[in-house]
Structure formats: C-alpha cells, structure tokens
Protein backbone atom coordinates (compact mmCIF):
# COMPACT_ATOMS: atom_id res chain seq x y z
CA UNK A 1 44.32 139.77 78.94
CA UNK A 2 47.33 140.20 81.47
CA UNK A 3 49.67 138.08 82.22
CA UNK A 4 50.74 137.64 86.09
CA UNK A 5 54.18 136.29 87.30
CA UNK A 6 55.11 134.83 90.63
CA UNK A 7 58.53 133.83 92.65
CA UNK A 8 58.13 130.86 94.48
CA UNK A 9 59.84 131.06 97.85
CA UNK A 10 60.50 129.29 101.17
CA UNK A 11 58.45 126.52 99.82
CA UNK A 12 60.56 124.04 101.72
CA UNK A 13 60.83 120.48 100.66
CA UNK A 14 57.95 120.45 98.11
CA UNK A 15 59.46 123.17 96.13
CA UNK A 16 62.49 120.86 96.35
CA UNK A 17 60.76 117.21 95.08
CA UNK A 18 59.80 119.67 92.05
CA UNK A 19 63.36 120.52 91.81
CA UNK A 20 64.78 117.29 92.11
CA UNK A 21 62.29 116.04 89.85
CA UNK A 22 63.98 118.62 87.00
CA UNK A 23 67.76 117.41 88.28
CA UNK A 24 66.85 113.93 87.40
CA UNK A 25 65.07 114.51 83.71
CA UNK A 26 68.23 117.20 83.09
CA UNK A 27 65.90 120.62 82.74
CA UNK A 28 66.18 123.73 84.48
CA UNK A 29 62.91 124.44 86.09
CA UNK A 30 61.18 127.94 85.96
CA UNK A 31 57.58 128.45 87.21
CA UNK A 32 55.10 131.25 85.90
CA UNK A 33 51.21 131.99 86.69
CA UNK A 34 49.85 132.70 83.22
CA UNK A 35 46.16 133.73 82.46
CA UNK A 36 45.05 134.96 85.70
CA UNK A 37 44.10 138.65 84.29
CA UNK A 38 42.16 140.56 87.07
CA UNK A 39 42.21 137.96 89.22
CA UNK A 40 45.55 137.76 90.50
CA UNK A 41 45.50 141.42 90.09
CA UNK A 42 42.69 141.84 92.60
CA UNK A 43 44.83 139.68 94.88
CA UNK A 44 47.78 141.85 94.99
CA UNK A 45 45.62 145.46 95.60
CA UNK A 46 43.86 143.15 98.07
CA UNK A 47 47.06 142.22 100.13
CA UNK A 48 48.05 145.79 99.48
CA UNK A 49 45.09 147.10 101.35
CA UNK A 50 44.44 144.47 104.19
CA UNK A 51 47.65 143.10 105.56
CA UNK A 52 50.36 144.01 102.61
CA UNK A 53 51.43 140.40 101.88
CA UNK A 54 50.07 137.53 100.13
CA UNK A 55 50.91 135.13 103.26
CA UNK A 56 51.44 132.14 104.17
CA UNK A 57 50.86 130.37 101.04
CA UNK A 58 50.41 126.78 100.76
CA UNK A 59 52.04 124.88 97.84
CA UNK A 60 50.56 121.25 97.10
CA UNK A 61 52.71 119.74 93.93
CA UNK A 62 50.55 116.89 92.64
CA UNK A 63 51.13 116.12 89.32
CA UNK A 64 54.13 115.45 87.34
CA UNK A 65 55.00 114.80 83.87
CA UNK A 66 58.12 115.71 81.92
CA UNK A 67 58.80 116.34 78.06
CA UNK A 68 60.79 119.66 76.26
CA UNK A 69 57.75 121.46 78.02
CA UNK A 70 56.31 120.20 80.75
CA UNK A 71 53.00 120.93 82.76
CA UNK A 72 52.62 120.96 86.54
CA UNK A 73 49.59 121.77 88.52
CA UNK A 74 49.60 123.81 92.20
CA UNK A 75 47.70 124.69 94.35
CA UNK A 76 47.88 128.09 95.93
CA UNK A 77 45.83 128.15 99.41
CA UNK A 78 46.07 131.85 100.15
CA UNK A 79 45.89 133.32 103.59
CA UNK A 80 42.74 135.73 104.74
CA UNK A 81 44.47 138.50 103.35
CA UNK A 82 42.36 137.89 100.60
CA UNK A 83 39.42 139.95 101.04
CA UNK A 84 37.01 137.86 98.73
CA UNK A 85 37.52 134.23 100.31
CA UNK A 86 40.01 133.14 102.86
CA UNK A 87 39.92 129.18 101.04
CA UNK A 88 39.99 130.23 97.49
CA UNK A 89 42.12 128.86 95.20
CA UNK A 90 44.55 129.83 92.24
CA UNK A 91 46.08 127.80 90.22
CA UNK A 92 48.76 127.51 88.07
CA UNK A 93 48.99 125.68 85.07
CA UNK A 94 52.28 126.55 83.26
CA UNK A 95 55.20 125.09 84.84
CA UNK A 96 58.01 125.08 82.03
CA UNK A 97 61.25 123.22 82.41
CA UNK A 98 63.98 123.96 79.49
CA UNK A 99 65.70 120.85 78.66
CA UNK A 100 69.50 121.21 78.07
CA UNK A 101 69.10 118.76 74.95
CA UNK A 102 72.55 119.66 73.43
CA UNK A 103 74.17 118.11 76.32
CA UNK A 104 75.01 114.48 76.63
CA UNK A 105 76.55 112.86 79.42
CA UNK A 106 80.04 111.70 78.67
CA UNK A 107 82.28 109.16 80.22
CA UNK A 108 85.21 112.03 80.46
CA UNK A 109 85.71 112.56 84.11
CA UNK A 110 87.20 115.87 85.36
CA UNK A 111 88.86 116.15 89.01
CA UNK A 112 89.48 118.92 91.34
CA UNK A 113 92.57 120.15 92.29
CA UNK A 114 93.78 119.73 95.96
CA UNK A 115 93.35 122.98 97.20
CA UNK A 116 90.78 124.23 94.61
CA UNK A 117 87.52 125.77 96.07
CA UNK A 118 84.26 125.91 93.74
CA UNK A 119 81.96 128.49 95.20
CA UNK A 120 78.84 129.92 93.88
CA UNK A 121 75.91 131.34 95.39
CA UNK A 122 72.12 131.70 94.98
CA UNK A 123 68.97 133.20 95.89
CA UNK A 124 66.15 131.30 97.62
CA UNK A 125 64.79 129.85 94.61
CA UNK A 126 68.05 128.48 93.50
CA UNK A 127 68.90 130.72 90.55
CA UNK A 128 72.56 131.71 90.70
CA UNK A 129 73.49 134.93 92.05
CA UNK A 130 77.59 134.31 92.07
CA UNK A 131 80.14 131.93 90.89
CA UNK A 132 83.56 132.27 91.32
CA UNK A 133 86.82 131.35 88.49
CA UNK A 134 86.74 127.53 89.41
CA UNK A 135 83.33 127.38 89.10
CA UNK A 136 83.18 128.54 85.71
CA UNK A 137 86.31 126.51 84.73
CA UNK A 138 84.53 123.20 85.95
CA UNK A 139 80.92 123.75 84.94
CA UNK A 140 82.39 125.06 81.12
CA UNK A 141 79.68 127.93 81.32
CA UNK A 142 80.36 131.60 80.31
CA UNK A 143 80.03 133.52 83.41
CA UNK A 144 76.62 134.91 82.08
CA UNK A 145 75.17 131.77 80.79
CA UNK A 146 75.79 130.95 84.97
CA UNK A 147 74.07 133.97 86.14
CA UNK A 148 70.15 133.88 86.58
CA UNK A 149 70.28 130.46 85.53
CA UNK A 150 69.05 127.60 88.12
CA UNK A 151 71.67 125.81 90.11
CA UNK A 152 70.48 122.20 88.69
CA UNK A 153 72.17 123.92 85.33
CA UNK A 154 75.35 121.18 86.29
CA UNK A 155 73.17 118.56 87.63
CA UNK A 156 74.47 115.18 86.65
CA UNK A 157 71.66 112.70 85.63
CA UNK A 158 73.33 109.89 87.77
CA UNK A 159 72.34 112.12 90.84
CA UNK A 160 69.38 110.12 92.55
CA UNK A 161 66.59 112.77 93.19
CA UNK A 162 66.22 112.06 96.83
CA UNK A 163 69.34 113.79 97.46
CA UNK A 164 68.59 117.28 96.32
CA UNK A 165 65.42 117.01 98.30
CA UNK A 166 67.39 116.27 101.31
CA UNK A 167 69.20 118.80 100.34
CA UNK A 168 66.45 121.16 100.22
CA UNK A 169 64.64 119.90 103.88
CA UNK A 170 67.81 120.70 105.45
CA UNK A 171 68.23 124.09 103.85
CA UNK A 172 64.41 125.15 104.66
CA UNK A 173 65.28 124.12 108.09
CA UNK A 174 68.39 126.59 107.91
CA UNK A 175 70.44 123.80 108.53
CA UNK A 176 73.87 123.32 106.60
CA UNK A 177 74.53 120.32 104.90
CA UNK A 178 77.27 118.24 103.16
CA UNK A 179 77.11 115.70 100.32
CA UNK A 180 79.21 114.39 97.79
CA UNK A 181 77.67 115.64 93.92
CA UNK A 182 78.09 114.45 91.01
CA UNK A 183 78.29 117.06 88.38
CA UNK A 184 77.97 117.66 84.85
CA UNK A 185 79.93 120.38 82.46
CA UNK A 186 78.56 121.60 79.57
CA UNK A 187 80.44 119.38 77.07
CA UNK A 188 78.97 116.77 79.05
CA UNK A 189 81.64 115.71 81.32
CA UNK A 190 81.59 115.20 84.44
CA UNK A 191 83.13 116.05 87.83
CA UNK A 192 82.76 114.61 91.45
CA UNK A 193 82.51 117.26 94.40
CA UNK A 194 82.76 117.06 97.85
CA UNK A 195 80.11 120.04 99.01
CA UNK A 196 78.73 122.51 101.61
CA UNK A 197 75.86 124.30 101.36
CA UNK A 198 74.33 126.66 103.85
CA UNK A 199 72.10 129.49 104.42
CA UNK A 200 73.22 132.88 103.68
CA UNK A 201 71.15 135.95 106.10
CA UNK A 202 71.59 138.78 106.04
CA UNK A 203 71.90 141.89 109.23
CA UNK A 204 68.73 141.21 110.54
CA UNK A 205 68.98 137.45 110.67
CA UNK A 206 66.59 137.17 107.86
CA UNK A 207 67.91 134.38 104.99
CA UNK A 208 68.24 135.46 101.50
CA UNK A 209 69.53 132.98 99.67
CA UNK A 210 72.17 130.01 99.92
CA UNK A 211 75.86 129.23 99.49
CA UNK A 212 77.88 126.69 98.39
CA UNK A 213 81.98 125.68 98.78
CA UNK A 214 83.06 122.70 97.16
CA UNK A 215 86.03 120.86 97.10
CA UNK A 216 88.14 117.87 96.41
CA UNK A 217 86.45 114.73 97.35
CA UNK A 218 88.00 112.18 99.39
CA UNK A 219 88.63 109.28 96.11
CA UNK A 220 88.19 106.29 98.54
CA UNK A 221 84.66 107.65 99.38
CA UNK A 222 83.77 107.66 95.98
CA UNK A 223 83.55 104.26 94.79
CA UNK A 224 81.14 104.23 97.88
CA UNK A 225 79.29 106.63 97.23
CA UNK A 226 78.68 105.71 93.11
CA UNK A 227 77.58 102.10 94.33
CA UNK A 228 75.18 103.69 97.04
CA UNK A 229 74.08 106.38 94.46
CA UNK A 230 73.08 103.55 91.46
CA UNK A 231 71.27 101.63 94.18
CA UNK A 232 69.04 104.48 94.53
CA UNK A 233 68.34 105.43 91.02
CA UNK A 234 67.53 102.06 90.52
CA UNK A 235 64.56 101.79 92.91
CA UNK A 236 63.66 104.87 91.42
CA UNK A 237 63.31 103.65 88.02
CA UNK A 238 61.48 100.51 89.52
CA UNK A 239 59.33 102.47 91.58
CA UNK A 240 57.79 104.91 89.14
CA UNK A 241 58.04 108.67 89.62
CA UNK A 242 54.70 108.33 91.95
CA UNK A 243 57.06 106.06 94.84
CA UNK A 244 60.77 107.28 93.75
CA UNK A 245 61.25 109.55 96.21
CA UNK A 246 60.38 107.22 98.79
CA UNK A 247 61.89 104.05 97.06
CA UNK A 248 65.26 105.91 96.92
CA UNK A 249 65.25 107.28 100.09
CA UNK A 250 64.44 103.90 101.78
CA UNK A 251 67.73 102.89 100.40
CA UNK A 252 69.67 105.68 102.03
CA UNK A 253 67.68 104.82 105.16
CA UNK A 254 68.63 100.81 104.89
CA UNK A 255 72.40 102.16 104.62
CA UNK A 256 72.39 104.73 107.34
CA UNK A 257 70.37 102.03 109.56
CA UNK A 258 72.73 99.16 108.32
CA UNK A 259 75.73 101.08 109.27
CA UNK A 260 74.70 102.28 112.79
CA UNK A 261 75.35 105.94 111.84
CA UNK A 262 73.31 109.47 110.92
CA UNK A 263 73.31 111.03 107.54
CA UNK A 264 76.40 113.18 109.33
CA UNK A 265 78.25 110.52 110.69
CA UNK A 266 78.44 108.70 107.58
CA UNK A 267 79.41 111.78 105.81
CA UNK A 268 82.17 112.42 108.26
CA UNK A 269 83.24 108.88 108.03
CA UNK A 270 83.95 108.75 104.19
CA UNK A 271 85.19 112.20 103.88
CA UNK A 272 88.26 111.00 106.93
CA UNK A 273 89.06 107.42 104.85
C-alpha cells in the first residue's frame, strides 16, 4: 500500500531521448515509481545496510507513446547492493507527461535585445532552479510557475528532437555546448536564442546541475538554421518515432559532412556571418 518515488539522475543520453521525446509532443515530463510497496522499500534498507547507495543503475527506455497521460516502461538493473539478487529488476510503469494544452504556437515572433542575457539554471534532471528578469520577460511565466518546473516548459514544437539529445550527450559528458533554440512563451509566441549551456560543480568538482546564458542570435544564421531545422523534423515525421532520432540526426550528419566542418565549427561559422 505505499507509494515509492524516485529522481532520475545522470542518466545520460537516454534520459535525454525521453526528454526530447516530451520537447517535441509539447509536455513537461515527470517520472514516478508507483506500486512498489515493500519492495522498493526493502531496496532502500538494503543499500542502507550493504554499500549505502542504490548504484550504478541502468536505465533502458523502450517504449514510447504520448497522449494527456502517457505511459513509459524502464528498466531498472540495480547494482549488487541489493542483497536479494544482483540482476533483479524493478520497473516502472507510470511515466506522466503534463501537456501544456492551453498553449498554441503562434506566428508572433519576439526578439532579443542586443545586449540582453537570458539566464536560468537547473538541477540535473532539468527542473529549474533559477531564472533571471529576461528570462521571465521572454518565456511570459510568473517567476513561480518557472521554478520546479522542467526546462522543456519553453520548448518550441518546431525544435527537432535530436537536438536536445545532443544536447543532453554533451552535457553527460560535462562538455559545454552551443545551439541556436527556438523557443516558445506562454501566449504562444515565440523567440529565437542563441545559447550556452554548461555544467555547473560545485567545491569538490562534483556537478550539480546545469546552466544556461542566452543571447541575441546572429539573424543571418537564422534563416539557416530554420531550413536545416524543418529538414529534420521532417524525416522525423517520415521516419516514425521508432527511427526519428536517427532519421533526424542523419540530416545534421549529411550537413556537417556536406560542409566539411564539426558540430562546433559550424556553430562558430553562423554565429561570425
């Protein structure tokens, strides 16, 4: 009869398909373990007693379907912390994404000011943590609707999927990265961002979240950038959700190859036009 709760963290690139899979349908992702009664409780006062922590866990995403509520399976692999068997299995079968269904793209575009600087921060699972004035302004949020909400909150359907999971391999890497965003406000407009996003660690080197700057985005690199962007959402509605990921990112690839030039360069380039 108890209910158990979990925070998925450091999950890497597979916590970020399952992100970028709730940026492209528009929902806010949120994942709890429901139904696991003495179970899960026996893991925890097991991890307690043998080796303190529930680690590593192994995430394996395998089934996806979206709606107002939508269900996800995973797999948790724990480690041999768990006394009873090393290869046992939990899974979780509540996944819920909240779909922001008052909001409807618009064709109202909204543009940053030269020397304006969006900056928010998160924690490692994305929920937001900080967001300074010019963030609020542009996303149209109250500052507490922003707090403890997920990041994808402004996520602009027009955003091909692939790019928040390149996003994410860089960032469980601990690498920085920049992109240019799309983003949607709350009254459904949108705005165009040229962004930074890096780990944030703390005294003893260990990361605890992530933080992004944004700012103006070079307007020549734009019309780029859309035509490149509705390339990729296009194989991805072609391919199916099974193949998007790798339909849209063999686009990117085709470009980067075509042009002679790493993700970076190409960044680089368009940003200096």
């Amino acid at each position: 009869g108890m209910t158990a709760s979990v925070e998925i963290t450091g999950a890497g690139s597979i916590w970020g398909g399952i992100m970028s899979e709730a940026n492209r349908a528009g929902m806010t992702a949120s994942v709890e373990i429901t139904g696991a009664g003495s179970i899960w409780g026996g893991i925890m006062s097991e991890a307690n007693r043998d080796c303190q922590t529930v680690t590593p866990i192994e995430f394996r995403y395998f089934k996806r379907i979206f709606s107002e509520s939508a269900i996800i399976n995973i797999n948790i692999n724990l480690s041999e912390c768990w006394h009873y068997n090393a290869k046992s299995t939990l899974e979780i079968k509540t996944a819920k994404f909240m779909k922001r269904k008052d909001i409807v793209p618009t064709d109202k575009e909204r543009f940053m000011r030269e020397h304006d600087f969006i900056v928010s921060k998160t924690d490692l699972t994305g929920r937001i943590i900080y967001g300074n004035e010019i963030f609020i302004e542009f996303s149209g949020y109250e500052e507490h609707e922003l707090l403890g909400s997920q990041h994808n909150i402004i996520c602009h359907p027009d955003m091909p999927r692939v790019v928040f999971k390149l996003l994410w391999d860089y960032l469980a890497e601990d690498k920085e990265i920049f992109a240019y965003i799309k983003n949607m406000s709350k009254d459904g407009s949108f705005y165009w961002v040229f962004t930074h996003v890096a780990p944030i660690v703390d005294k003893n080197k260990q990361k605890i979240g992530y933080t992004s700057v944004r700012r103006m985005p070079n307007p020549k690199a734009i019309s780029i950038v859309t035509e490149v962007y509705q390339s990729m959402l296009d194989a991805e509605k072609q391919a199916g959700t099974k193949d998007a990921m790798a339909a849209s990112g063999a686009i990117l690839g085709k470009a980067l190859k075509d042009k002679g030039v790493s993700y970076e360069e190409l960044i680089n380039v368009l940003q200096s036009l």
